[in-house]
C-alpha atoms as a PDB file:
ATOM      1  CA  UNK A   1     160.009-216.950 -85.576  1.00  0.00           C
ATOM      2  CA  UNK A   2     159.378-213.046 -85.693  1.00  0.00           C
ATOM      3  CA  UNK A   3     158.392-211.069 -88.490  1.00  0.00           C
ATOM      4  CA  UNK A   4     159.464-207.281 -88.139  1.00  0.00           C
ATOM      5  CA  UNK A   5     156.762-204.443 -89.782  1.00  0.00           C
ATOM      6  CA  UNK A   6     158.295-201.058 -90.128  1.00  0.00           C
ATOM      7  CA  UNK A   7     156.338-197.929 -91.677  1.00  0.00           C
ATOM      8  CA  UNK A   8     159.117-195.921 -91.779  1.00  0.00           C
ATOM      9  CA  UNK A   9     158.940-191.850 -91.441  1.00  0.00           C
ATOM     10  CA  UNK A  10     161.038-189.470 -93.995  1.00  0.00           C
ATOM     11  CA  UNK A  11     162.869-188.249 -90.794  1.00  0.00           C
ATOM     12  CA  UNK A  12     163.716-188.951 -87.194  1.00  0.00           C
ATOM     13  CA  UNK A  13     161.879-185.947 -86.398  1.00  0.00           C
ATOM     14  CA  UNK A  14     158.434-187.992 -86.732  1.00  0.00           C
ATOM     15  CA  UNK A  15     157.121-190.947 -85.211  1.00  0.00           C
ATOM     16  CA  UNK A  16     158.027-194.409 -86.948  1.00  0.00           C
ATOM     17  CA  UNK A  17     155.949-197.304 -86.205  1.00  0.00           C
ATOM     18  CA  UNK A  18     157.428-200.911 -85.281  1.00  0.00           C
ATOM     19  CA  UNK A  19     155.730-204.424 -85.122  1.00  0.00           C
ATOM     20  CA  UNK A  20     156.911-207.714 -84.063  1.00  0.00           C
ATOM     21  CA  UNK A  21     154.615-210.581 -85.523  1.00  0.00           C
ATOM     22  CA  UNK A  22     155.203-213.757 -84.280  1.00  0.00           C
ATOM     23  CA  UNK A  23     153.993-217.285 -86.236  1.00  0.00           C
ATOM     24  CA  UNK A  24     150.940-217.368 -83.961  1.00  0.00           C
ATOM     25  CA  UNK A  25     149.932-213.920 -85.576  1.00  0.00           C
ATOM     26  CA  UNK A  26     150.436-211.974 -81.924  1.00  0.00           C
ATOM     27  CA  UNK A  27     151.535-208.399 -82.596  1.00  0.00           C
ATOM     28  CA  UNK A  28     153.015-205.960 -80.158  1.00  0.00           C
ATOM     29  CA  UNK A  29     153.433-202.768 -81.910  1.00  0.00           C
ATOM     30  CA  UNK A  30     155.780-199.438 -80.423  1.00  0.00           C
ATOM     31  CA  UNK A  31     156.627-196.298 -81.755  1.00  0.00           C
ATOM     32  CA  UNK A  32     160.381-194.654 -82.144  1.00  0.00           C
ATOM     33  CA  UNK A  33     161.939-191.941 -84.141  1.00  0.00           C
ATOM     34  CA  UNK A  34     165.494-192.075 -84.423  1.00  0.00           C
ATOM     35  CA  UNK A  35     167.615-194.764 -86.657  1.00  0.00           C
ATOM     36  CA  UNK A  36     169.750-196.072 -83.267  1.00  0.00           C
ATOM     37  CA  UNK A  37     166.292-197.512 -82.011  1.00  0.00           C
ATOM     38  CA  UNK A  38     165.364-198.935 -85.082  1.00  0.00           C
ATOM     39  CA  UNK A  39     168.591-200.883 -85.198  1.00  0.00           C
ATOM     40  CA  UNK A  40     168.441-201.699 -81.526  1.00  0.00           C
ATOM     41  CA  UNK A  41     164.937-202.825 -81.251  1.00  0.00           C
ATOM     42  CA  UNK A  42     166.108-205.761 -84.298  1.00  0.00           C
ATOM     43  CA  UNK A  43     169.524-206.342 -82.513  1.00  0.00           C
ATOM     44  CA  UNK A  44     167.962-207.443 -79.329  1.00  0.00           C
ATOM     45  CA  UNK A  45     165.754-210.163 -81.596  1.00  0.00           C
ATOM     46  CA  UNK A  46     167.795-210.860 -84.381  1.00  0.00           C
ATOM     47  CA  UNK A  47     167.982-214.221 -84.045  1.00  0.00           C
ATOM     48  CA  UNK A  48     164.542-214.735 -84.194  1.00  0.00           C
ATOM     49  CA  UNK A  49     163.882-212.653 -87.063  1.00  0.00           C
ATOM     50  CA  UNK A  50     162.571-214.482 -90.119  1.00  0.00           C
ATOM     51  CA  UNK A  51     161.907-211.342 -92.109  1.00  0.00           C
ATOM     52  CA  UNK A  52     161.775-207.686 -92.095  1.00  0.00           C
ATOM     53  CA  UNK A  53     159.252-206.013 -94.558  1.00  0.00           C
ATOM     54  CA  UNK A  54     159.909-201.908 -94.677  1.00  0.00           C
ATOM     55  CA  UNK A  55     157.577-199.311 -96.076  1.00  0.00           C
ATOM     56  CA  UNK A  56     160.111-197.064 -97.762  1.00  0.00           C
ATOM     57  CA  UNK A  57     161.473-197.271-101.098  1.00  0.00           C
ATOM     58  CA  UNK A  58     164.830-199.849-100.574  1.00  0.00           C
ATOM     59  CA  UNK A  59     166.117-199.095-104.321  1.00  0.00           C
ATOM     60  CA  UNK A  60     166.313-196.542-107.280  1.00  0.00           C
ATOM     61  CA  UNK A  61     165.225-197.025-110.829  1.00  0.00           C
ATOM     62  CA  UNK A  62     168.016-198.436-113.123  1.00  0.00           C
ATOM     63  CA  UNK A  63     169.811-195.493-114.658  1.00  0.00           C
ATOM     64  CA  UNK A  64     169.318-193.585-111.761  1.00  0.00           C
ATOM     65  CA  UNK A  65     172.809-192.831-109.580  1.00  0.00           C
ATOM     66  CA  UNK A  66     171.337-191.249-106.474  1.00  0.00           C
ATOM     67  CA  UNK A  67     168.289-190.073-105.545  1.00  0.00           C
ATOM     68  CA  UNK A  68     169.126-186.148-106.619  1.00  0.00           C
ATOM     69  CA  UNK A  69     170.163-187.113-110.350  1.00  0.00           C
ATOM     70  CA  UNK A  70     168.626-186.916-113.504  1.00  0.00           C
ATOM     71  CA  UNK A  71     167.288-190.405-114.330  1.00  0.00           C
ATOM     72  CA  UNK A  72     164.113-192.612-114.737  1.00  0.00           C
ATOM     73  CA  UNK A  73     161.519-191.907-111.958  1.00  0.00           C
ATOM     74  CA  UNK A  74     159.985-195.115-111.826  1.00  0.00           C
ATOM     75  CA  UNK A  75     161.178-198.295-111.223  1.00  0.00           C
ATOM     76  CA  UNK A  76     159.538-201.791-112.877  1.00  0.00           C
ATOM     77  CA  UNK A  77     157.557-202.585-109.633  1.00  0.00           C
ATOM     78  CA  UNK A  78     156.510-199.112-109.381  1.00  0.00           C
ATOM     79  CA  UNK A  79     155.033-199.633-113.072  1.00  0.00           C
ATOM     80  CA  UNK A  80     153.333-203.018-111.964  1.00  0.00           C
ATOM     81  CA  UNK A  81     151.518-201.344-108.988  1.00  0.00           C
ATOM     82  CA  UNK A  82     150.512-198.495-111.502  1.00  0.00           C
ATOM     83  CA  UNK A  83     149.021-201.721-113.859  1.00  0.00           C
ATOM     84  CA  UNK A  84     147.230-202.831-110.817  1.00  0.00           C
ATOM     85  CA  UNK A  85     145.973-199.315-109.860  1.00  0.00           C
ATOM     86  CA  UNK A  86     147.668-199.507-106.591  1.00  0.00           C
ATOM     87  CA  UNK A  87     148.120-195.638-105.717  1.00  0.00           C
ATOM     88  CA  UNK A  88     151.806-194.901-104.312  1.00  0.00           C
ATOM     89  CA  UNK A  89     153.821-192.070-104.226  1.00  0.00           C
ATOM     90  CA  UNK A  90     156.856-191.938-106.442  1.00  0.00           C
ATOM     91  CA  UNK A  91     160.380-192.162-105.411  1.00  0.00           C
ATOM     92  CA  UNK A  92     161.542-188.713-106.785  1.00  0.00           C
ATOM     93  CA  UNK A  93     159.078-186.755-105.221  1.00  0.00           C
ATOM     94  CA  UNK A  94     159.546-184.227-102.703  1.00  0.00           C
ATOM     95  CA  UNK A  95     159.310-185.759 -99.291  1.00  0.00           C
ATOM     96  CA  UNK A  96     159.782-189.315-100.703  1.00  0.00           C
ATOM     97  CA  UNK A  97     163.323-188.530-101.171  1.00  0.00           C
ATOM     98  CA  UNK A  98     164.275-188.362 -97.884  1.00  0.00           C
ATOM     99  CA  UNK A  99     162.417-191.421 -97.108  1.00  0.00           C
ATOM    100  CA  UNK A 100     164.023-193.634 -99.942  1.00  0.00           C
ATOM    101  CA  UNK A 101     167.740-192.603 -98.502  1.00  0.00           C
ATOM    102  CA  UNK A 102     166.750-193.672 -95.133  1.00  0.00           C
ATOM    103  CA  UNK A 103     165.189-196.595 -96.351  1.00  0.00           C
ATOM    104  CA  UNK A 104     167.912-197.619 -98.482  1.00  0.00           C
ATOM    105  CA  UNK A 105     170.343-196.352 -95.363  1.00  0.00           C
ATOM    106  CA  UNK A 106     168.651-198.703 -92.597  1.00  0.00           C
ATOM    107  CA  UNK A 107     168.303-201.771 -94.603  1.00  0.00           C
ATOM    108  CA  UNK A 108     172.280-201.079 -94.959  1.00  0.00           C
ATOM    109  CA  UNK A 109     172.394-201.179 -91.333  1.00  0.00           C
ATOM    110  CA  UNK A 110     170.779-204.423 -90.937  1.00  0.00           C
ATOM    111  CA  UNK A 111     172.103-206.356 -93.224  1.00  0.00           C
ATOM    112  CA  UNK A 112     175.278-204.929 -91.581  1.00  0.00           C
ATOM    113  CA  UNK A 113     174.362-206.854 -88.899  1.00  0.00           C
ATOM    114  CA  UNK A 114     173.223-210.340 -90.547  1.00  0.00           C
ATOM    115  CA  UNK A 115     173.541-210.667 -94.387  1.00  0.00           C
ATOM    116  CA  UNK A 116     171.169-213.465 -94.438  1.00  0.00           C
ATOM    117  CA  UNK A 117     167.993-211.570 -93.627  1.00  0.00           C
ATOM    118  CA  UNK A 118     165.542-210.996 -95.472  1.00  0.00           C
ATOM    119  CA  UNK A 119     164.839-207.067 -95.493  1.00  0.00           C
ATOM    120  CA  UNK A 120     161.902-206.299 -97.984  1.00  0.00           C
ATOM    121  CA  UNK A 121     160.376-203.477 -99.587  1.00  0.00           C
ATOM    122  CA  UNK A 122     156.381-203.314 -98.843  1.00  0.00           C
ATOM    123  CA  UNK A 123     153.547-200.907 -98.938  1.00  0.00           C
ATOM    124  CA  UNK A 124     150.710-201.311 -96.103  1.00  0.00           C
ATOM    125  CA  UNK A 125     148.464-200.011 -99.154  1.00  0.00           C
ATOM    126  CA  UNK A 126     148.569-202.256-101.969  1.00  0.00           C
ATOM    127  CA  UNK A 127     147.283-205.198 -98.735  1.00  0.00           C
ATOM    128  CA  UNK A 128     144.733-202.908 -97.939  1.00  0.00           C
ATOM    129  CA  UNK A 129     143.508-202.182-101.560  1.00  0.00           C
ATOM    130  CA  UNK A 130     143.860-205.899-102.487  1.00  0.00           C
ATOM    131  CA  UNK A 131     141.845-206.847 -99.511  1.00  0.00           C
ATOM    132  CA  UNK A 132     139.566-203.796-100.277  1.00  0.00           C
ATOM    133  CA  UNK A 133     139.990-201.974 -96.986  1.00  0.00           C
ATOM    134  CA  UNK A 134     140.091-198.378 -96.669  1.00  0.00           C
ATOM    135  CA  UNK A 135     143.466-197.184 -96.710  1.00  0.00           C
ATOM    136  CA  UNK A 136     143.073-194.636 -94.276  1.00  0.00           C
ATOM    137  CA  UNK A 137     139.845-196.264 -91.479  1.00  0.00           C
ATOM    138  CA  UNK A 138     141.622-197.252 -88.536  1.00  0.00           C
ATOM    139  CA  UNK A 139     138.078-199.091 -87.605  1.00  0.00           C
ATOM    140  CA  UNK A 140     138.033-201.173 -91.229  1.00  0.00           C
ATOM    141  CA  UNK A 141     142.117-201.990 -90.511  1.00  0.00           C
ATOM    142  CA  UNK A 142     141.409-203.184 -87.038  1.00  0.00           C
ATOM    143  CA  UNK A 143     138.014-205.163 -88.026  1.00  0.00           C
ATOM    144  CA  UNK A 144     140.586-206.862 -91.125  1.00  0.00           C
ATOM    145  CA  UNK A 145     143.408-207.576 -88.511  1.00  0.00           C
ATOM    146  CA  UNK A 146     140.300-208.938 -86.293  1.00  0.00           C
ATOM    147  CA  UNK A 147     139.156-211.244 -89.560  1.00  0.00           C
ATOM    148  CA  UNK A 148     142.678-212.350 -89.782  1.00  0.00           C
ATOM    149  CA  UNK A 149     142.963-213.343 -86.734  1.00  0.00           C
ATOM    150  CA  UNK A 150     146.121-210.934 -85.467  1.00  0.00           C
ATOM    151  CA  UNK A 151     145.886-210.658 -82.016  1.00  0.00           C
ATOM    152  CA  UNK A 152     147.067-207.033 -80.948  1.00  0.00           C
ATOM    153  CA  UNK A 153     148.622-207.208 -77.504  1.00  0.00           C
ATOM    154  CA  UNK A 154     148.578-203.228 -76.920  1.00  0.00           C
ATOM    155  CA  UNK A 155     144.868-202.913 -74.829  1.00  0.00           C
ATOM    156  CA  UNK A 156     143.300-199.801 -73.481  1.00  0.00           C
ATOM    157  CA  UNK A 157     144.486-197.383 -76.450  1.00  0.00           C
ATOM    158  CA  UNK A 158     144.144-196.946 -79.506  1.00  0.00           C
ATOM    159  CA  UNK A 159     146.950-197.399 -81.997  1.00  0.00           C
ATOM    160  CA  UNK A 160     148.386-194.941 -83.943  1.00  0.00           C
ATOM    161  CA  UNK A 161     148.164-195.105 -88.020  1.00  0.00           C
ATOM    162  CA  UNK A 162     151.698-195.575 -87.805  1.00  0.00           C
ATOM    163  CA  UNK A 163     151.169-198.548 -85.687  1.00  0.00           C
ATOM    164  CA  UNK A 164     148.336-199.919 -87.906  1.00  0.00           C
ATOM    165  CA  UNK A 165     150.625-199.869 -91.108  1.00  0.00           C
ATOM    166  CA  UNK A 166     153.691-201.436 -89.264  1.00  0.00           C
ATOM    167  CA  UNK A 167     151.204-204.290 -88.488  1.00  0.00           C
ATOM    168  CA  UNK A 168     150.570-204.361 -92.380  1.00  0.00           C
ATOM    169  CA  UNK A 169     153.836-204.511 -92.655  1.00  0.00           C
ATOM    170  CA  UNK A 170     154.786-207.349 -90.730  1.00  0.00           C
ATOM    171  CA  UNK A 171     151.435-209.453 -91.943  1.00  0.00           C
ATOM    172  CA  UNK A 172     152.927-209.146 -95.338  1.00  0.00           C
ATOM    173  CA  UNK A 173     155.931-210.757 -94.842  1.00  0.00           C
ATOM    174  CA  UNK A 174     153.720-213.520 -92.967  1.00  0.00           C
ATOM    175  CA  UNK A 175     151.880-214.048 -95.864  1.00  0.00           C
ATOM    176  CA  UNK A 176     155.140-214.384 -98.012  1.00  0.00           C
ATOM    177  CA  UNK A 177     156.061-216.702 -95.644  1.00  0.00           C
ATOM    178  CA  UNK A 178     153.298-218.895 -96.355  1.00  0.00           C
ATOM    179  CA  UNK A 179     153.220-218.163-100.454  1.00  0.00           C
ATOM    180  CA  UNK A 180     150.290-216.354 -99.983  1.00  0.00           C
ATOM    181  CA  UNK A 181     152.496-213.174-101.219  1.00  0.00           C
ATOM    182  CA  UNK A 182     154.662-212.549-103.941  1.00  0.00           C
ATOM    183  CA  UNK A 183     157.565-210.061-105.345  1.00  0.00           C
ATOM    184  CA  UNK A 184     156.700-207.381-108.243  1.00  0.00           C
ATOM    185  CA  UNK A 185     159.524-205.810-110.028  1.00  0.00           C
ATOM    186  CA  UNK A 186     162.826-206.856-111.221  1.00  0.00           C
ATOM    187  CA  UNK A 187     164.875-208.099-108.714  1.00  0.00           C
ATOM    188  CA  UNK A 188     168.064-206.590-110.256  1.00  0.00           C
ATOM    189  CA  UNK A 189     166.371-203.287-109.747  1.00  0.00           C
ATOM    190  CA  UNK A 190     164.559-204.100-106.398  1.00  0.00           C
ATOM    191  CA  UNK A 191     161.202-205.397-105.740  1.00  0.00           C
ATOM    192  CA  UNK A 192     158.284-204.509-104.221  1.00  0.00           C
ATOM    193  CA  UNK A 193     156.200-207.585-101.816  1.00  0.00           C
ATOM    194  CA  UNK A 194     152.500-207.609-101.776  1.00  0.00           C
ATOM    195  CA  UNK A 195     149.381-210.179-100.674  1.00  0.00           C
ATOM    196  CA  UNK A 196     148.866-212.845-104.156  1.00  0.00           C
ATOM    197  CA  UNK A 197     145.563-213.202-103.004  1.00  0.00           C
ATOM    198  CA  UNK A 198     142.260-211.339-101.691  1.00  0.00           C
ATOM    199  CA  UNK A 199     141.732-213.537 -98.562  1.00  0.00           C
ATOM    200  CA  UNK A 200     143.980-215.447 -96.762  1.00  0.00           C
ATOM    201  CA  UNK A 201     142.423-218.331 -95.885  1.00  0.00           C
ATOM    202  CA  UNK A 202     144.821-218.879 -93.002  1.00  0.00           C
END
């Protein structure tokens, strides 16, 4: 059983980190840029695939009709991690909108290929402010992955922040896994998965 991490980038002009968590908690973590990788790094191990959590928004407020309209700028899971003073970007700005149509574009793809997996939305840092690590310390993520117990197979270099989030990722759809996470939002709308709890226990 494999759960897929991916911190997706706005374009395939910039590096897009990918990890592959198994139920042991081993991670092996790679970078790509373009969509046909993506899609052909899950088709080799679909069938092994449990869950897939993304870091890009997967949805558009209600009222919304595309990402360039006139419409509501937040949607109801964006206003629950604003309650929890989880700091995110919103969809309609700028650069973000780029990155929600290619969200919303590759979790197309994928459940193109098998309707019955589960392709969330996530965000690397509402687990890292609910288990009070600094967002952006590659030292603090790796001594929490450590505390975790996620064994990182890549040795002799350091991972990218890319890497580090897609491992976030992945971890969060482990937790969901074993009810230690849980979906904010409205699911008619799309929701948003993050950690329940502030330690694991697992």
């Amino acid at each position: 059983m494999i759960f897929i991490g991916i911190d997706l980038a706005g374009s395939e002009n910039r590096e897009t980190g990918i990890c592959f968590l198994d139920e042991r908690k081993n991670a092996h973590t790679l970078i790509v840029k373009q969509d046909k990788q993506i899609i052909e790094m899950i088709s080799k191990n679909i069938s092994a695939i449990k869950s897939i959590g993304i870091d890009a928004p997967l949805s558009l407020p209600k009222g919304r009709e595309n990402i360039n309209s006139y419409g509501p700028h937040f949607r109801a899971c964006d206003i629950e991690l604003k309650r929890l003073k989880i700091k995110f970007f919103p969809i309609t700005l700028g650069p973000m909108r780029k990155l929600t149509e290619r969200g919303i574009k590759i979790k197309n793809m994928i459940l193109k290929m098998k309707q019955d997996i589960t392709v969330a939305e996530v965000f690397p840092g509402a687990l890292y402010d609910i288990f009070g690590v600094n967002r952006k310390s590659a030292q603090e993520i790796m001594k929490f992955f450590k505390a975790e117990k996620i064994k990182i197979k890549e040795k002799g270099r350091f991972l990218t922040q890319d890497e580090l989030d897609s491992i976030a990722c992945a971890y969060t759809m482990y937790l969901f896994e074993q009810n230690k996470a849980q979906e904010i939002g409205d699911r008619s709308e799309g929701t948003i998965i993050i950690p329940s709890i502030k330690k694991s226990g697992a």
